[in-house]
Structures are given as C-alpha cells and as structure tokens.
Protein backbone atom coordinates (compact mmCIF):
# COMPACT_ATOMS: atom_id res chain seq x y z
CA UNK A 1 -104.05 -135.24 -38.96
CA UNK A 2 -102.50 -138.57 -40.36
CA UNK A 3 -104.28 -141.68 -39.55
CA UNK A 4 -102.62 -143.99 -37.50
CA UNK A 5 -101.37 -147.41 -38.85
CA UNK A 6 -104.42 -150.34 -38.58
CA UNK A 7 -103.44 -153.33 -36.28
CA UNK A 8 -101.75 -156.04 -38.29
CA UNK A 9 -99.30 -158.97 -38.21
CA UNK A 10 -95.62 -157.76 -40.52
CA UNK A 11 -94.10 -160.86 -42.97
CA UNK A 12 -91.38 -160.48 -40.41
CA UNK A 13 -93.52 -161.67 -37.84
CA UNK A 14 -93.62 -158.38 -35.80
CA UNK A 15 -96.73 -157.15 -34.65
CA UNK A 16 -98.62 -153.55 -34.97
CA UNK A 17 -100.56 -153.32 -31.56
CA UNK A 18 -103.03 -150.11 -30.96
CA UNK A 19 -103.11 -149.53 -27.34
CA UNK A 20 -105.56 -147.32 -25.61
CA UNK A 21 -104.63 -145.47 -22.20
CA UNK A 22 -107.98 -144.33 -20.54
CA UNK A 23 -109.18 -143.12 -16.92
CA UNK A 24 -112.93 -143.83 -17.21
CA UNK A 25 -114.10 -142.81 -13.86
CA UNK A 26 -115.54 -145.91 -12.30
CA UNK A 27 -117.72 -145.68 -15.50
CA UNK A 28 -119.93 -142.43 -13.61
CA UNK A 29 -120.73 -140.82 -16.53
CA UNK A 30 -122.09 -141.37 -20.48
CA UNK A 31 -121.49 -145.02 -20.98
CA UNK A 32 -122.58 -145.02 -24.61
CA UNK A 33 -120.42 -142.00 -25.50
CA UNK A 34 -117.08 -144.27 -23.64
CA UNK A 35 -117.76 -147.07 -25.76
CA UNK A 36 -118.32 -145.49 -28.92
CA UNK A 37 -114.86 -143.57 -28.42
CA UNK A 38 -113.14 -146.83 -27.65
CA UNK A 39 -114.50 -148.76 -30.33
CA UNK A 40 -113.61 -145.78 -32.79
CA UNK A 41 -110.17 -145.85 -31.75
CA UNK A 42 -109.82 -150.11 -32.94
CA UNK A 43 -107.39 -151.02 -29.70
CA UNK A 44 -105.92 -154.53 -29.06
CA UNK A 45 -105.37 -153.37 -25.80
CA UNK A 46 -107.17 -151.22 -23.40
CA UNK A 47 -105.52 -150.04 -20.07
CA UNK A 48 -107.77 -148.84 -18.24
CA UNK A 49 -107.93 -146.83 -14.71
CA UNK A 50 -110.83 -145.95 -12.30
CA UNK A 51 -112.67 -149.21 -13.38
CA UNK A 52 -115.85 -150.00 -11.10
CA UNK A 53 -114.63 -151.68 -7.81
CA UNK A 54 -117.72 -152.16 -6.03
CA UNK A 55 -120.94 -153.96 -6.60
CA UNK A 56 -121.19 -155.84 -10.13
CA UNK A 57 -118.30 -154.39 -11.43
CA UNK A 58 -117.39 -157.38 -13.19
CA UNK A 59 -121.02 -157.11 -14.96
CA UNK A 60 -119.79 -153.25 -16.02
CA UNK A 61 -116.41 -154.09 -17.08
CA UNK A 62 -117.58 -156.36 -19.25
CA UNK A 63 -120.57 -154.56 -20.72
CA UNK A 64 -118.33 -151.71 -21.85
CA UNK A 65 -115.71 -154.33 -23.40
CA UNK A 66 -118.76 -156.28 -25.46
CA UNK A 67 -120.18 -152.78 -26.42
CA UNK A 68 -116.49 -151.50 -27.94
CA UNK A 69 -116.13 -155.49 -29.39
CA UNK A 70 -113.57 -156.59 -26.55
CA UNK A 71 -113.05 -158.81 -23.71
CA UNK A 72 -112.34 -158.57 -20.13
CA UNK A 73 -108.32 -159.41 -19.69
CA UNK A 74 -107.94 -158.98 -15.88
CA UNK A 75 -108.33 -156.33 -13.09
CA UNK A 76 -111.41 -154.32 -11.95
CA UNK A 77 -111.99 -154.63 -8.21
CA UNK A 78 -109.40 -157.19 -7.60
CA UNK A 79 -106.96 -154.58 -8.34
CA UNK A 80 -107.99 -151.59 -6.83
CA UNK A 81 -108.95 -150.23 -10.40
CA UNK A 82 -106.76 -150.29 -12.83
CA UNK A 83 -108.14 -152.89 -15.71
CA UNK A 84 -106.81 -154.84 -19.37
CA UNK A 85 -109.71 -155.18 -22.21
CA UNK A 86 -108.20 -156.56 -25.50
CA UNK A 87 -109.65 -157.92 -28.67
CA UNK A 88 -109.75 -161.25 -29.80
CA UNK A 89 -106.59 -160.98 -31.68
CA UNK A 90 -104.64 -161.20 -28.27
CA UNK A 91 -103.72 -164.42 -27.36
CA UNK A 92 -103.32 -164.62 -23.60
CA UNK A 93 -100.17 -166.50 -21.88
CA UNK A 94 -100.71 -164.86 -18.47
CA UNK A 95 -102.73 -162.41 -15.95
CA UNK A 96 -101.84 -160.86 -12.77
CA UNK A 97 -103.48 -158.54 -10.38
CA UNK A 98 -101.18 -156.74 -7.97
CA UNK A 99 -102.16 -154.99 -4.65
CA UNK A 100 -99.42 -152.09 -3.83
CA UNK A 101 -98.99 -151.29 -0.03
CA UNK A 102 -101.67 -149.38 1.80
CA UNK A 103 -100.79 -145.95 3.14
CA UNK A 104 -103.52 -144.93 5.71
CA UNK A 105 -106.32 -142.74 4.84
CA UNK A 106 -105.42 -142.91 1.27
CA UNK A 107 -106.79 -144.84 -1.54
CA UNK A 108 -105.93 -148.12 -2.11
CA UNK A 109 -103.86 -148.48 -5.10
CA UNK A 110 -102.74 -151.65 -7.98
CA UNK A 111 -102.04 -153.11 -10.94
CA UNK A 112 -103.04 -154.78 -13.85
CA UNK A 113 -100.88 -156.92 -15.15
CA UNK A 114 -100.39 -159.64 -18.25
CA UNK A 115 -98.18 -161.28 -20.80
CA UNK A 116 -100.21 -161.63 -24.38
CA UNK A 117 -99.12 -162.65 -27.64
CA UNK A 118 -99.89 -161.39 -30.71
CA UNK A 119 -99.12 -163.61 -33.76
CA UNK A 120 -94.74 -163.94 -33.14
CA UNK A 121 -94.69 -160.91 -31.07
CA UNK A 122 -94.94 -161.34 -27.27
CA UNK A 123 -95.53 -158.18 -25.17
CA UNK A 124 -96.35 -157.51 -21.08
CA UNK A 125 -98.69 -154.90 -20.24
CA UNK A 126 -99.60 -153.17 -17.23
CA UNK A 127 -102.21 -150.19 -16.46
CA UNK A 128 -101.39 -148.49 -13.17
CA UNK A 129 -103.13 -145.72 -11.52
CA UNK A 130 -100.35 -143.73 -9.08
CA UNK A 131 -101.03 -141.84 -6.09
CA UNK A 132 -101.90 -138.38 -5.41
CA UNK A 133 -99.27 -137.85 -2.72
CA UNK A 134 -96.07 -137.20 -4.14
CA UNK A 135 -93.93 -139.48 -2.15
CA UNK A 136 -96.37 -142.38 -2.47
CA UNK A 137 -96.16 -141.91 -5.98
CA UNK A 138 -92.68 -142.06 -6.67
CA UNK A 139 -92.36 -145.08 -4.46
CA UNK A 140 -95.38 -146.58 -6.68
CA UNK A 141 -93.35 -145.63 -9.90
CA UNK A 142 -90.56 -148.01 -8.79
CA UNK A 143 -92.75 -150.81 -8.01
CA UNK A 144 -94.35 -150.39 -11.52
CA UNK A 145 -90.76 -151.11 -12.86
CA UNK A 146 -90.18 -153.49 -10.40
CA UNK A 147 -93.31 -155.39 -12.01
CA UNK A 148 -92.69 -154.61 -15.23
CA UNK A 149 -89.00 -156.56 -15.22
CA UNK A 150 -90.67 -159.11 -13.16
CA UNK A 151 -92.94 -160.25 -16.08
CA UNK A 152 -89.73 -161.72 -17.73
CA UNK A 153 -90.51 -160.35 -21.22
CA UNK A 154 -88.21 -158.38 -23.46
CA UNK A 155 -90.98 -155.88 -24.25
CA UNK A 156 -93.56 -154.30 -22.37
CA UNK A 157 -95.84 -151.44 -22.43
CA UNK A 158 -96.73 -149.21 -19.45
CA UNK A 159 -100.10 -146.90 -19.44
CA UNK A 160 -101.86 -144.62 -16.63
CA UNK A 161 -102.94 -142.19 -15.08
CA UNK A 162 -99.78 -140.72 -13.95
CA UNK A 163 -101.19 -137.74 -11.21
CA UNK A 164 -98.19 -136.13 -11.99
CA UNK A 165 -97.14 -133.87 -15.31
CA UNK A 166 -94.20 -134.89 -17.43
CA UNK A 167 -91.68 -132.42 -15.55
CA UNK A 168 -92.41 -134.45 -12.29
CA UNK A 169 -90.30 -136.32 -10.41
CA UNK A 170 -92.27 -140.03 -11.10
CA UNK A 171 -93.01 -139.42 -14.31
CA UNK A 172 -89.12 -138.57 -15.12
CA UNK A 173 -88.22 -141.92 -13.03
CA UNK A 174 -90.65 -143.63 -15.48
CA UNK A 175 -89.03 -141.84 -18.58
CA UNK A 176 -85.72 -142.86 -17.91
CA UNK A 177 -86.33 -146.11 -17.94
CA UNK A 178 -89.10 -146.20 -20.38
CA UNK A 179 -90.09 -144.98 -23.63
CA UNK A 180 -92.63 -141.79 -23.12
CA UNK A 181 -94.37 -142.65 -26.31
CA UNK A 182 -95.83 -139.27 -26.46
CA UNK A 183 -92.39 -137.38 -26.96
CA UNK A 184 -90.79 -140.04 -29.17
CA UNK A 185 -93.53 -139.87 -31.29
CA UNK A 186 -96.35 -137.26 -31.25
CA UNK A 187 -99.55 -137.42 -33.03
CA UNK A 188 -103.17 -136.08 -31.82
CA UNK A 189 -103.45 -134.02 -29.32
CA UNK A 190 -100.80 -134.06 -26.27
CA UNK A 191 -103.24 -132.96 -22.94
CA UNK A 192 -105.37 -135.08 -21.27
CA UNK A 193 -106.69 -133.68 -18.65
CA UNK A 194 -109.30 -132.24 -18.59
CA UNK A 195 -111.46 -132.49 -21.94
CA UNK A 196 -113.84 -129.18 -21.48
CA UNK A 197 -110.22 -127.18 -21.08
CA UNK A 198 -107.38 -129.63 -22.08
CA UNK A 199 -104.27 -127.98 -20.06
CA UNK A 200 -101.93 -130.93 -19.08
CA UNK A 201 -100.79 -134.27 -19.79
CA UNK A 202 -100.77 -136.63 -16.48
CA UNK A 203 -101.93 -139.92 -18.48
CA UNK A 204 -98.98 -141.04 -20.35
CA UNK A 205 -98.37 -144.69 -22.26
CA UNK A 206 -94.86 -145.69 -21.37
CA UNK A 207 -92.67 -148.94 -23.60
CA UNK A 208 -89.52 -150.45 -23.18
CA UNK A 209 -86.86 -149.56 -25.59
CA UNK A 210 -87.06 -152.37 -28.02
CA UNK A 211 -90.71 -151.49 -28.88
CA UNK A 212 -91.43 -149.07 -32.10
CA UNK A 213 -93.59 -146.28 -31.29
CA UNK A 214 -95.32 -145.30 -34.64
CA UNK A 215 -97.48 -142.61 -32.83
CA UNK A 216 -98.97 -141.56 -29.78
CA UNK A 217 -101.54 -139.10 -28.04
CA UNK A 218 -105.02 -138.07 -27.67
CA UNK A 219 -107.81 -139.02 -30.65
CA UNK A 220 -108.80 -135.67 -31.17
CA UNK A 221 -110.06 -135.61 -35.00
CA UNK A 222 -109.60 -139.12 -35.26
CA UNK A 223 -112.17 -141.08 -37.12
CA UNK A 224 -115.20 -141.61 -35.05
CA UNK A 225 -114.25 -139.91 -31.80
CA UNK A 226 -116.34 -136.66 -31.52
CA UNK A 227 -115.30 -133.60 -29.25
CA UNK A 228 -119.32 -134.15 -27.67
CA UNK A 229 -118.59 -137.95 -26.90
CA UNK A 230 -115.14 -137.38 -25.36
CA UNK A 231 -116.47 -134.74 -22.65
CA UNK A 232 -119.66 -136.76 -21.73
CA UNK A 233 -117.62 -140.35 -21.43
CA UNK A 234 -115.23 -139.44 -18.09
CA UNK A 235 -112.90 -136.17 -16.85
CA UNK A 236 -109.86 -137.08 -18.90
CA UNK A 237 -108.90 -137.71 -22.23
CA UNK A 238 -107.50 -140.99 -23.64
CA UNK A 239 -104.17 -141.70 -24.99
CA UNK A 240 -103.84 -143.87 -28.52
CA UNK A 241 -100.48 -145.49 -29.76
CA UNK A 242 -99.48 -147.36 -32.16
CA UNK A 243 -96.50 -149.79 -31.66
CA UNK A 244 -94.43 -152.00 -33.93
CA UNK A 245 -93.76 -154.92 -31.23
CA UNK A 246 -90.43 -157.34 -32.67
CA UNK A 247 -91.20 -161.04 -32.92
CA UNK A 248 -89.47 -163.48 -30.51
C-alpha cells in the first residue's frame, strides 16, 4: 500500500493537512492502543466522535491528545460528543460548539466546529456524530451543511460517524454537496465498522469541492497501526486523508 503524503506547507502556499475521522467510544476501551494508532497515523486534525461527556472528560480528552502529541481544539461534553484535537502546526482563528435540537428519548446530539489556519491555507472543520433514527438524521445532515456554509470559509472538511452506509439517504445529501473523500480517492481499507469483521463504511470524511483529496480510508497496513491495536482501541475503524488545502 502507498504511503500517504507527510503534512507540509507547498512554495505555493497551499497546505497538505492529514485528517483523522475516529469514533472512540467515550474512550471505554484500550486507551494506550487509541493513542498509539493516532499518533501512528501523524494527523493535524483529529475529528473525533463519542468523546467522554461526563465526569472529567476534559481531563480524558486531553490525556489522549498529549499521549498522540496533540491538543484539545474544542468539543467534548459541551457538544454532546463530537471533539477537534490538532497539532501544533494549526493555528487557531476560531471554535464553536453547536447543540442540535433534542428529539425525546433519544440521544442528544452536536457539533464541533472551527476555522484553523495552516501556514496560507485556511480551512473549517467540523466532526458530527448523526442520529440513529433515519429522519433525525437526514434533518441533522442539513444542519451540518447549514453549519458548514455558516463558517464563511471557502474550504471545509466534514468527518463522522455517519449511522448510515453510503447508499443512504443522508449520506447521499452529504455527497452531493460534498466531496466523499473515500470515492474520489481510495487508499487503505474502505469499511469501518466493525474492526473484528470490517463489513461497512458508516464513518466517512466529507470536503468541499475546492479541497484536493490525495487519499482517503482506513490505516490498515499503515506504518505503526497494528490489526491488535485497532480492535482493542474502540468498535470502529478510523478514517485517514490526506488533503491539498489552496492558500487564500
């Protein structure tokens, strides 16, 4: 399998960002093995779901981000899960975390949001986390847009856990709009779900058109990610790209 390309700054002033997709299931299971895939994989950007909400989860978040040499952007408990870790390369203009309406007796559901910069290139992020219910989903997927053209920026990069394969009705709203990194550019493995019997792909990494998507899907073989550490870290798989972001 070809490695992808290392983070790095172009003489054109665009940027090549590694961004790392990744349910880690409030952090439940082998700790050490979750960090040591993370760090492996070298992101500037982590969006992450199933973050811990509850007590010290600030204290976890940002254990796991010192252990894979990162830093805690935003989100956690203030938004309902869904979290941004990014190295120190990432300068940071702006943070948001976003509540979405509460449908009762389900789970509360949100957003991370920010705007970072890297070098010349400028890029908004969010990590969402959609809803098991398929009509609560789809109405989630259009708020995720909404917030994504909200951010003001030209280019953007969407990543989750999607609940939802790529033939669903969500995931093709998101696809129309967005970039599926994974079918404009393959690379790794494509299912995510789950990593003792990898069948599906319901995490995704979504970017607007502008952005160039050198390569995109699950570390398997990769450099320092080992089949043992990615079944004892959570109950899905993560989701790698790398993305040429233009300067402006």
């Amino acid at each position: 399998m070809p490695l992808l390309p290392d983070s790095r700054t172009e003489p054109d002033g665009s940027a090549v960002v590694r961004v790392l997709g990744y349910n880690i299931r409030s952090m439940r299971d082998d700790t050490d093995a979750l960090a040591r895939v993370i760090s492996a994989c070298a992101p500037d950007l982590v969006l992450v779901q199933e973050a811990p909400r509850f007590f010290r989860w600030r204290k976890k978040l940002a254990r796991l981000a010192r252990a894979a040499d990162l830093v805690l952007l935003s989100g956690g408990g203030t938004a309902a899960g869904p979290a941004l870790l990014c190295s120190l390369r990432a300068t940071v203009e702006r943070t948001e975390d976003v509540l979405l309406p509460l449908t009762p007796g389900l789970h509360r559901r949100g957003l991370a949001t920010a705007v970072v910069r890297f070098a010349g290139a400028r890029l908004g992020v969010v990590s969402c986390h959609l809803s098991l219910r398929q009509d609560e989903r789809y109405a989630q997927g259009g708020m995720v847009l909404d917030r994504l053209a909200a951010l003001g920026v030209e280019h953007a990069v969407v990543g989750g856990d999607i609940n939802e394969r790529p033939g669903g009705r969500t995931f093709r709203r998101l696809a129309a709009e967005l970039q599926d990194c994974w079918a404009t550019s393959p690379w790794g493995g494509e299912f995510t779900s789950t990593p003792a019997a990898p069948h599906q792909r319901i995490d995704a990494i979504f970017a607007t058109k502008g952005v160039e998507v050198l390569g995109c899907g699950v570390p398997l073989g990769h450099p320092g990610v080992s089949e043992d550490d990615l079944r004892a870290a959570t109950d899905h798989l993560p989701v790698l790209a790398a993305l040429r972001i233009p300067a402006g």
